[in-house]
N, C-alpha and C. Protein backbone atom coordinates (compact mmCIF):
# COMPACT_ATOMS: atom_id res chain seq x y z
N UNK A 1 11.01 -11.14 5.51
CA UNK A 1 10.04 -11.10 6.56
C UNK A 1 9.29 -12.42 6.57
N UNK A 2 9.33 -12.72 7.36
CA UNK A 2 8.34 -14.58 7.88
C UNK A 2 7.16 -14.18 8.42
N UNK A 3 6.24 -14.58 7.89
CA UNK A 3 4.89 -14.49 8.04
C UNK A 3 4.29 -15.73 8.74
N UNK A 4 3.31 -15.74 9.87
CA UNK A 4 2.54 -16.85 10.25
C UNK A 4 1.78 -17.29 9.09
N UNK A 5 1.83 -18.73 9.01
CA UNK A 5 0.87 -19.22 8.38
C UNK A 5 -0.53 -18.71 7.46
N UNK A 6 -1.11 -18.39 9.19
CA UNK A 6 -2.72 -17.60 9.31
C UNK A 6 -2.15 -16.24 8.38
N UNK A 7 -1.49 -15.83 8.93
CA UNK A 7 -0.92 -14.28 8.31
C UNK A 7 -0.81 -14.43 6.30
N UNK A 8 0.00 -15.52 6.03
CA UNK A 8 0.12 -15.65 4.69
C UNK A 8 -1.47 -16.15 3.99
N UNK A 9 -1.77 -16.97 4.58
CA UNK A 9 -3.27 -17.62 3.84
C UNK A 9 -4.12 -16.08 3.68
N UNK A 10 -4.38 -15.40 4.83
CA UNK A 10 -5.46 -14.19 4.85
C UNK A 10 -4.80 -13.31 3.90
N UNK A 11 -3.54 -13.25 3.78
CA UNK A 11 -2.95 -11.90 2.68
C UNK A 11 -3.41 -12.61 0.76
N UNK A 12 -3.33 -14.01 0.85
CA UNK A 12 -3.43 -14.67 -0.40
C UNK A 12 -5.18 -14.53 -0.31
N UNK A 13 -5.88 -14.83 0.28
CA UNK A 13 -7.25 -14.92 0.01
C UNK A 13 -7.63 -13.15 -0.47
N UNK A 14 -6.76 -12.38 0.61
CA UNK A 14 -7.39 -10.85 0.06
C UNK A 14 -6.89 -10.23 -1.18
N UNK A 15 -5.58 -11.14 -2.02
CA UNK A 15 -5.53 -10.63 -3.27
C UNK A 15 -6.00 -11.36 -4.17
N UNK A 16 -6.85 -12.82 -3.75
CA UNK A 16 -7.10 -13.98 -4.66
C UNK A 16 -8.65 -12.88 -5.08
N UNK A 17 -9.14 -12.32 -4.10
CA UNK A 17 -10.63 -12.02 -3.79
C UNK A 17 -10.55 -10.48 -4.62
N UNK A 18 -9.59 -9.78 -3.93
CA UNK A 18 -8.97 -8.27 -4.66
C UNK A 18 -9.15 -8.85 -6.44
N UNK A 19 -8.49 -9.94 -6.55
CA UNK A 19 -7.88 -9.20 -8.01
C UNK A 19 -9.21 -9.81 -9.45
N UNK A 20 -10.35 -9.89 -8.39
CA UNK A 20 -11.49 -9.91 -9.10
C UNK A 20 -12.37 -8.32 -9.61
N UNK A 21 -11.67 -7.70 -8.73
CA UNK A 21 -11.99 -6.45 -9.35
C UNK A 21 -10.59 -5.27 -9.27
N UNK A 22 -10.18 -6.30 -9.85
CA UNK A 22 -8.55 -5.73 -11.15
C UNK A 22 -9.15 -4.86 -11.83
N UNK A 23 -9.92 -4.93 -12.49
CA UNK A 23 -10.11 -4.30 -13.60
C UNK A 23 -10.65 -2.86 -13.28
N UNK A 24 -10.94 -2.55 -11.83
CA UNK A 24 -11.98 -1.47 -11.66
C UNK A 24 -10.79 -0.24 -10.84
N UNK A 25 -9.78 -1.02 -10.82
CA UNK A 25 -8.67 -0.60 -10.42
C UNK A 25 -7.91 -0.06 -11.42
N UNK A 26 -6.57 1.36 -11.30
CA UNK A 26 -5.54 1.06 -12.56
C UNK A 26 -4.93 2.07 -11.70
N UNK A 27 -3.71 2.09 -13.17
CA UNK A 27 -2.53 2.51 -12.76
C UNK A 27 -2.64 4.24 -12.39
N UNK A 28 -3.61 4.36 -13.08
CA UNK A 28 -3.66 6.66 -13.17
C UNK A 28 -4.20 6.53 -11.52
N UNK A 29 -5.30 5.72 -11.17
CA UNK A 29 -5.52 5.81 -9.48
C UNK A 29 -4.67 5.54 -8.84
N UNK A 30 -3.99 4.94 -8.99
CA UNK A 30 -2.89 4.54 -8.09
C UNK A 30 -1.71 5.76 -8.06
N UNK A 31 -1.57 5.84 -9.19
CA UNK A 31 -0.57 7.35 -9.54
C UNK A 31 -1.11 8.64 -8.94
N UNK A 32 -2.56 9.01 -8.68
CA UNK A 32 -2.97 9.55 -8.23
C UNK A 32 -2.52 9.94 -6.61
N UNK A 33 -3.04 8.30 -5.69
CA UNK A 33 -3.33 8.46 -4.47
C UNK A 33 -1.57 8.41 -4.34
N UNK A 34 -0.88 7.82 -4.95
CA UNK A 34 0.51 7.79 -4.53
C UNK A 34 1.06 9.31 -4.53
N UNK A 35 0.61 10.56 -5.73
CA UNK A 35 1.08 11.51 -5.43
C UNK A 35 0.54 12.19 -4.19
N UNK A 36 -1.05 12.08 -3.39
CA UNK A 36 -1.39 12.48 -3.04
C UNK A 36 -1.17 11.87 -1.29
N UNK A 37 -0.54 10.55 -1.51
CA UNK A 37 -0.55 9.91 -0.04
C UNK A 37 1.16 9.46 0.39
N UNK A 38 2.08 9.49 -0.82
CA UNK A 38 3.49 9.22 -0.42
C UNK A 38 4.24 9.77 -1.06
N UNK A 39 3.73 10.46 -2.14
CA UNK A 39 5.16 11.30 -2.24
C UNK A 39 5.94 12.21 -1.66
N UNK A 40 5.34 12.45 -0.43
CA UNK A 40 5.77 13.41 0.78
C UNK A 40 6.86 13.08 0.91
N UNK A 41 6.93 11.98 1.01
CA UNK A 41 7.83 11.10 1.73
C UNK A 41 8.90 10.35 0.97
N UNK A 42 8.22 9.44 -0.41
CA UNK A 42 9.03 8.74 -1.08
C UNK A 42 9.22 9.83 -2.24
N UNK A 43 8.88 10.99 -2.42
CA UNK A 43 9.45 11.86 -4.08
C UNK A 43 8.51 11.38 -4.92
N UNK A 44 8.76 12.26 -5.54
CA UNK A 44 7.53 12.08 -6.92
C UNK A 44 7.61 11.16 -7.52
N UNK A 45 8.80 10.55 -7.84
CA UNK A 45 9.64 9.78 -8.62
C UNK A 45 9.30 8.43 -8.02
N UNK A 46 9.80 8.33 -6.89
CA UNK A 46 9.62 7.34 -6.08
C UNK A 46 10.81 7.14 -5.41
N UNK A 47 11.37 7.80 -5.36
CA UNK A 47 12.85 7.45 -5.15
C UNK A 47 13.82 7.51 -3.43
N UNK A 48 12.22 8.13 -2.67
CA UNK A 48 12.90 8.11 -1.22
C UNK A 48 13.18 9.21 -1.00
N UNK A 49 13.00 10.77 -1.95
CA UNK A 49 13.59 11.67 -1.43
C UNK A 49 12.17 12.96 -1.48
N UNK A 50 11.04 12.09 -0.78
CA UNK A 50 10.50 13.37 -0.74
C UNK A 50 10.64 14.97 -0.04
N UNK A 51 10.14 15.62 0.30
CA UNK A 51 10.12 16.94 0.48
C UNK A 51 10.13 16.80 2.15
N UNK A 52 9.66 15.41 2.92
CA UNK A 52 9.80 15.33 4.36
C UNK A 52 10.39 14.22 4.80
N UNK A 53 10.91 13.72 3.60
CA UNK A 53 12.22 12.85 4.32
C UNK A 53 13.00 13.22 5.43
N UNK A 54 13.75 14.26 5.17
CA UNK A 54 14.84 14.50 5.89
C UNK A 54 14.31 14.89 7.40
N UNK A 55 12.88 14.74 7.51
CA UNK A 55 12.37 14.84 9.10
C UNK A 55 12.14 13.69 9.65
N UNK A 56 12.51 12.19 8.83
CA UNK A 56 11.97 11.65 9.02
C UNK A 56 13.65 10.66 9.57
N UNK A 57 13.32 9.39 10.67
CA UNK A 57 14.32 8.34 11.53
C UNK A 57 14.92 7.89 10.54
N UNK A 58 14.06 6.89 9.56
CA UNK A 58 14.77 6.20 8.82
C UNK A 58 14.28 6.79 7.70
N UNK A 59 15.05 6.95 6.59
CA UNK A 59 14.91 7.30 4.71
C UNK A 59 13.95 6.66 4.38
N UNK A 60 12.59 7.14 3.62
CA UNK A 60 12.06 6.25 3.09
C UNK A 60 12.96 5.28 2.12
N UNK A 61 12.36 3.93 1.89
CA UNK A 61 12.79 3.12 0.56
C UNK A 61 12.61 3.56 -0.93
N UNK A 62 13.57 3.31 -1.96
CA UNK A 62 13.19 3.68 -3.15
C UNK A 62 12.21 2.82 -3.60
N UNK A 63 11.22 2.99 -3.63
CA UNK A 63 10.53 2.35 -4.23
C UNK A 63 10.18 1.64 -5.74
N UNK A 64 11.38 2.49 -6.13
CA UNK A 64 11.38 1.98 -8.42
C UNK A 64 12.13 0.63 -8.23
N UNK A 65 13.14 0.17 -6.95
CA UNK A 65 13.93 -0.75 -7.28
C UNK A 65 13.14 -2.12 -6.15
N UNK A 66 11.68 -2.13 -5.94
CA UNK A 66 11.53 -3.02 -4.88
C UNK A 66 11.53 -4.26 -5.61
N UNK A 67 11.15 -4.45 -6.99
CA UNK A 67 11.60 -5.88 -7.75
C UNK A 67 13.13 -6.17 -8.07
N UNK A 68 13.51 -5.16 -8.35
CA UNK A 68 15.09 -5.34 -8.59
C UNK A 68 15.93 -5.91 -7.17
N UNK A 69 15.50 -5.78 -5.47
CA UNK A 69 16.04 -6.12 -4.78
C UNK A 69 14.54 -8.01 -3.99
N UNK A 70 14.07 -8.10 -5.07
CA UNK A 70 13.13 -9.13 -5.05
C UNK A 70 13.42 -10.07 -6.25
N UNK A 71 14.95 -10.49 -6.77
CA UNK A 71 15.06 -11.28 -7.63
C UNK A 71 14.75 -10.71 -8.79
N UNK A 72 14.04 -9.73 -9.25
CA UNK A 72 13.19 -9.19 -10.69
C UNK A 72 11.99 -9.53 -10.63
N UNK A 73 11.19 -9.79 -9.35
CA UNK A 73 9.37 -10.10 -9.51
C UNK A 73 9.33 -8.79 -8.29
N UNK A 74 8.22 -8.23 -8.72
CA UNK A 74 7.78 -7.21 -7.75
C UNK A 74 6.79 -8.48 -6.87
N UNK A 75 6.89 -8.39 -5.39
CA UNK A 75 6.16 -9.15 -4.85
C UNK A 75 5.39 -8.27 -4.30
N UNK A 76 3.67 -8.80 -4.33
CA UNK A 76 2.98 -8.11 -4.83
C UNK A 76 2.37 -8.17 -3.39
N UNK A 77 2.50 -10.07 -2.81
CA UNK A 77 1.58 -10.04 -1.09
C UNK A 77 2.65 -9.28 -0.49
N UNK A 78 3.65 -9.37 -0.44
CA UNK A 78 4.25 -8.75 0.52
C UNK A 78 4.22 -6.90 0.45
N UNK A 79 4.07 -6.28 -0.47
CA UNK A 79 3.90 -4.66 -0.63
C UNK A 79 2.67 -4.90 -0.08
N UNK A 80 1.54 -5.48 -0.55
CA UNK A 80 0.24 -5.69 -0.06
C UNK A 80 0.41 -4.94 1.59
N UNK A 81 0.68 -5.91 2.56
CA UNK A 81 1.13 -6.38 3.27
C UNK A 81 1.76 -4.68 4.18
N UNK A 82 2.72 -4.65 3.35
CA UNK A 82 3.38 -3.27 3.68
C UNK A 82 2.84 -1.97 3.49
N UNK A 83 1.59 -1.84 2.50
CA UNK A 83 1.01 -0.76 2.46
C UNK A 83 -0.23 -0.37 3.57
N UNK A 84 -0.88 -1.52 3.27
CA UNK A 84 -2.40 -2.21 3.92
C UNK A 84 -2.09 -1.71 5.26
N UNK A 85 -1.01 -2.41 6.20
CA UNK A 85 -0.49 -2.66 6.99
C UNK A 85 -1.40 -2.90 8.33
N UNK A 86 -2.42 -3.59 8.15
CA UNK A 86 -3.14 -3.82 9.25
C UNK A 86 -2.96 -5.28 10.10
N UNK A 87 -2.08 -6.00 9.27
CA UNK A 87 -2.20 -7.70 9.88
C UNK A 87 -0.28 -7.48 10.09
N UNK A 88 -0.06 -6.03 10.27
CA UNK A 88 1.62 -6.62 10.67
C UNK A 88 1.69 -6.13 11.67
N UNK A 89 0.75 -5.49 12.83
CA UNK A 89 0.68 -5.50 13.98
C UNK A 89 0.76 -3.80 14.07
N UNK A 90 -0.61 -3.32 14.66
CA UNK A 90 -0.15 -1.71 14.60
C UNK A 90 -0.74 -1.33 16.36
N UNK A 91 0.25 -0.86 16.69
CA UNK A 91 0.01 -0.39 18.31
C UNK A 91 0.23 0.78 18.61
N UNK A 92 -0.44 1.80 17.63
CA UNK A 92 -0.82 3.33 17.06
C UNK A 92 -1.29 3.65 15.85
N UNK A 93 -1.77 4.66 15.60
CA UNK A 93 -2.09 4.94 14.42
C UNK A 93 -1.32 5.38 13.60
N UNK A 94 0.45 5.01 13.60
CA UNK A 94 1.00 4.45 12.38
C UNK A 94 1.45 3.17 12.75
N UNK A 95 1.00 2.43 13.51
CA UNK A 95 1.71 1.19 13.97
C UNK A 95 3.01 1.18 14.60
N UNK A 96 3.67 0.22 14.60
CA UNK A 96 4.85 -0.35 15.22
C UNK A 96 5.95 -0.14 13.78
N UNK A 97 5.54 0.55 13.25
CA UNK A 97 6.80 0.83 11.94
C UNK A 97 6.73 2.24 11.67
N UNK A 98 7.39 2.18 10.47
CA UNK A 98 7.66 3.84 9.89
C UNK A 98 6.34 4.26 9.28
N UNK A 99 5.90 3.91 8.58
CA UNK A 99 4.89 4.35 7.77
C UNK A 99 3.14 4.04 8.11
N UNK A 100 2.64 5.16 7.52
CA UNK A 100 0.91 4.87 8.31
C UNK A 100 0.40 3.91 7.74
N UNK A 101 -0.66 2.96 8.53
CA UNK A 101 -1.34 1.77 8.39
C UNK A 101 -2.04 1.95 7.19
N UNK A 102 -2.11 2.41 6.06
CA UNK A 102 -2.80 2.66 4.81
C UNK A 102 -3.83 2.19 4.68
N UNK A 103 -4.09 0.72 5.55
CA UNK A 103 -5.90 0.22 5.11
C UNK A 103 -6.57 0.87 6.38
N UNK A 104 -5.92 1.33 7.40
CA UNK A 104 -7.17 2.03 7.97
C UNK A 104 -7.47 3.28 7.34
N UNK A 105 -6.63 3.59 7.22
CA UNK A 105 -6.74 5.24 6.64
C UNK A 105 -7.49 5.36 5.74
N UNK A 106 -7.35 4.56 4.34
CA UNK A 106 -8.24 4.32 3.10
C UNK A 106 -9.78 4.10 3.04
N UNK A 107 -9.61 2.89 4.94
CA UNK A 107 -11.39 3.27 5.05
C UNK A 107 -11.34 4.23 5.38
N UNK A 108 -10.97 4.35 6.96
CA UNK A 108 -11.35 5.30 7.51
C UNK A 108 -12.41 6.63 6.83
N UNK A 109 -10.95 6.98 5.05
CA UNK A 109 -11.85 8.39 4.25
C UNK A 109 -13.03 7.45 3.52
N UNK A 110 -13.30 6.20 3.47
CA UNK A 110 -14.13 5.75 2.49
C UNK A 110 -15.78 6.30 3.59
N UNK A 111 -15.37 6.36 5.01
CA UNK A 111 -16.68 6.05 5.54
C UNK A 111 -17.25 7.44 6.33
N UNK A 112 -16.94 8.13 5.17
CA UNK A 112 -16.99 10.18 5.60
C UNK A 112 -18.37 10.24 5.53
N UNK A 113 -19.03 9.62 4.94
CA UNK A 113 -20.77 10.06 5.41
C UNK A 113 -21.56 8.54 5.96
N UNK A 114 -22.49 9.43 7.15
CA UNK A 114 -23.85 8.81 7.88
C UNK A 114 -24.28 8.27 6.69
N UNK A 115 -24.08 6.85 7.71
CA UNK A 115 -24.80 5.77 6.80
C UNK A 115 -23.74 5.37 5.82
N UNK A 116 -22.45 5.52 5.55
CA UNK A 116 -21.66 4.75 4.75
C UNK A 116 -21.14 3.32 5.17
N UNK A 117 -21.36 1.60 4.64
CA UNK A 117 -21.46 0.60 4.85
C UNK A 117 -20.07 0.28 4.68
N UNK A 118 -19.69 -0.03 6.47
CA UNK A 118 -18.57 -0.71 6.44
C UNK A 118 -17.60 -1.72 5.75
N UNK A 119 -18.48 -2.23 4.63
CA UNK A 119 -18.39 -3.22 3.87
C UNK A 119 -17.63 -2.78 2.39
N UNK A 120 -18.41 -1.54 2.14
CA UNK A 120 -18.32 -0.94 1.36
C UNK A 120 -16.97 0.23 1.20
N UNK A 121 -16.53 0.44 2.68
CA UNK A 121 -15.69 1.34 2.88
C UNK A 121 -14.42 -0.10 2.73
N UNK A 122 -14.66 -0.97 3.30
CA UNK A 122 -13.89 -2.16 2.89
C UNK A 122 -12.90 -2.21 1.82
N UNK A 123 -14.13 -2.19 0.50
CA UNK A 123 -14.03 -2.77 -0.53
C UNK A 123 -12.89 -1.32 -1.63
N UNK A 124 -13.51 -0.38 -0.82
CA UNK A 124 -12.95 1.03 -1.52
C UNK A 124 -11.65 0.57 -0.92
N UNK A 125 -11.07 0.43 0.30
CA UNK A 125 -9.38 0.64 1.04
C UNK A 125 -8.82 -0.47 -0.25
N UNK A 126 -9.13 -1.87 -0.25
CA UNK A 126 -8.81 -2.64 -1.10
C UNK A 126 -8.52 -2.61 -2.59
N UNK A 127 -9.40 -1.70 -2.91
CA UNK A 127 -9.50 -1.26 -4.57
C UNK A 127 -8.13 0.07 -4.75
N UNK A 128 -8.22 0.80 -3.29
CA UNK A 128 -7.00 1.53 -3.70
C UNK A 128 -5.77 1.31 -3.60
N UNK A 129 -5.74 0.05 -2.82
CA UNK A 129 -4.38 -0.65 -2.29
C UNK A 129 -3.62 -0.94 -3.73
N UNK A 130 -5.02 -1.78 -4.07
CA UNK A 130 -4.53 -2.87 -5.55
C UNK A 130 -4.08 -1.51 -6.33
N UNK A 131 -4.42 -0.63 -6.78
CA UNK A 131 -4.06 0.35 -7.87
C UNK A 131 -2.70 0.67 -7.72
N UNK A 132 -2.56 0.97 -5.83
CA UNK A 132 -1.23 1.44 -5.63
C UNK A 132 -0.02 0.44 -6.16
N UNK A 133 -0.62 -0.89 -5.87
CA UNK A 133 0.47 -2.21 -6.31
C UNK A 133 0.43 -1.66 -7.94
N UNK A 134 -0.56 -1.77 -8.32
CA UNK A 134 -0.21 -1.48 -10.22
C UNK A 134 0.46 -0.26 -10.38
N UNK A 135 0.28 0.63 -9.42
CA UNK A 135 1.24 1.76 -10.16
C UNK A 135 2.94 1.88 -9.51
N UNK A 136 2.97 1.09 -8.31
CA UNK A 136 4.35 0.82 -7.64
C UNK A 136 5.02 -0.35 -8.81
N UNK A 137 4.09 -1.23 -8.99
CA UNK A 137 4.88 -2.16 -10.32
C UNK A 137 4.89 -1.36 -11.68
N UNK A 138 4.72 -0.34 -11.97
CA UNK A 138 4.82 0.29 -13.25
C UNK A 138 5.92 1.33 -13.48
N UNK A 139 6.27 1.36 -12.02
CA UNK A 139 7.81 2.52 -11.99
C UNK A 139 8.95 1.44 -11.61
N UNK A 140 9.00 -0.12 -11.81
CA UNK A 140 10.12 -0.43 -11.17
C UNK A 140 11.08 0.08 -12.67
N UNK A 141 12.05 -0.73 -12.34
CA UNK A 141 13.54 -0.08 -13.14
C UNK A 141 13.86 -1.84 -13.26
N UNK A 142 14.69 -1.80 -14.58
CA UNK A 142 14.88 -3.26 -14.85
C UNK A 142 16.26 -3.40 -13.32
């Protein structure tokens, strides 16, 4: 996938900026929201064969082998990128692809009560993105 310029700089600044609060992030959250937000779809496992695959156009991807078909580096802007999915163009509320825009959604639940700071609901979509990257890089397969 070829990214604009603008498109690559803004994905590098939001994990240069993200991975300052690495630490507040991990892998059990990420394992968490992944059972609770894709394994429908991708299997518990990760493997593409959840329980609503077979309703679905295209198969989800296995997800244990996305470094193994990335040379052996899990690339981390580009899942970014693919989960987040707000800067790859969405013209619905799952966008122009298979899968739902994950950073709206992530605010969207961050900003469930009057008076919750957009900023803040921000910072939550981002913190769960990053976890999901640590726990999608913790099931690859050599």
């Amino acid at each position: 996938m070829k990214h604009p310029p603008m498109s690559q700089a803004l994905i590098a600044s939001i994990l240069a900026v993200t991975s300052s609060s690495w630490g507040q992030t991990s892998v059990a959250l990420g394992r968490a929201d992944f059972k609770d937000n894709c394994a429908s779809c991708h299997g518990v496992s990760g493997k593409g064969d959840g329980p609503v695959q077979s309703f679905l156009l295209k198969r989800p991807s296995d997800l244990t082998t996305i470094a193994q078909r990335n040379g052996g580096k899990f690339p981390q802007d580009l899942m970014w990128e693919v989960i987040d999915g707000r800067w790859s163009g969405d013209g619905g509320p799952h966008g122009s692809r298979e899968m739902p825009v994950w950073g709206n959604e992530f605010k969207a639940r961050a900003m469930g009560q009057p008076g919750d700071s957009s900023n803040t609901a921000e910072w939550s979509a981002r913190n769960r993105i990053v976890s999901l990257l640590k726990y999608l890089e913790s099931i690859q397969v050599p």
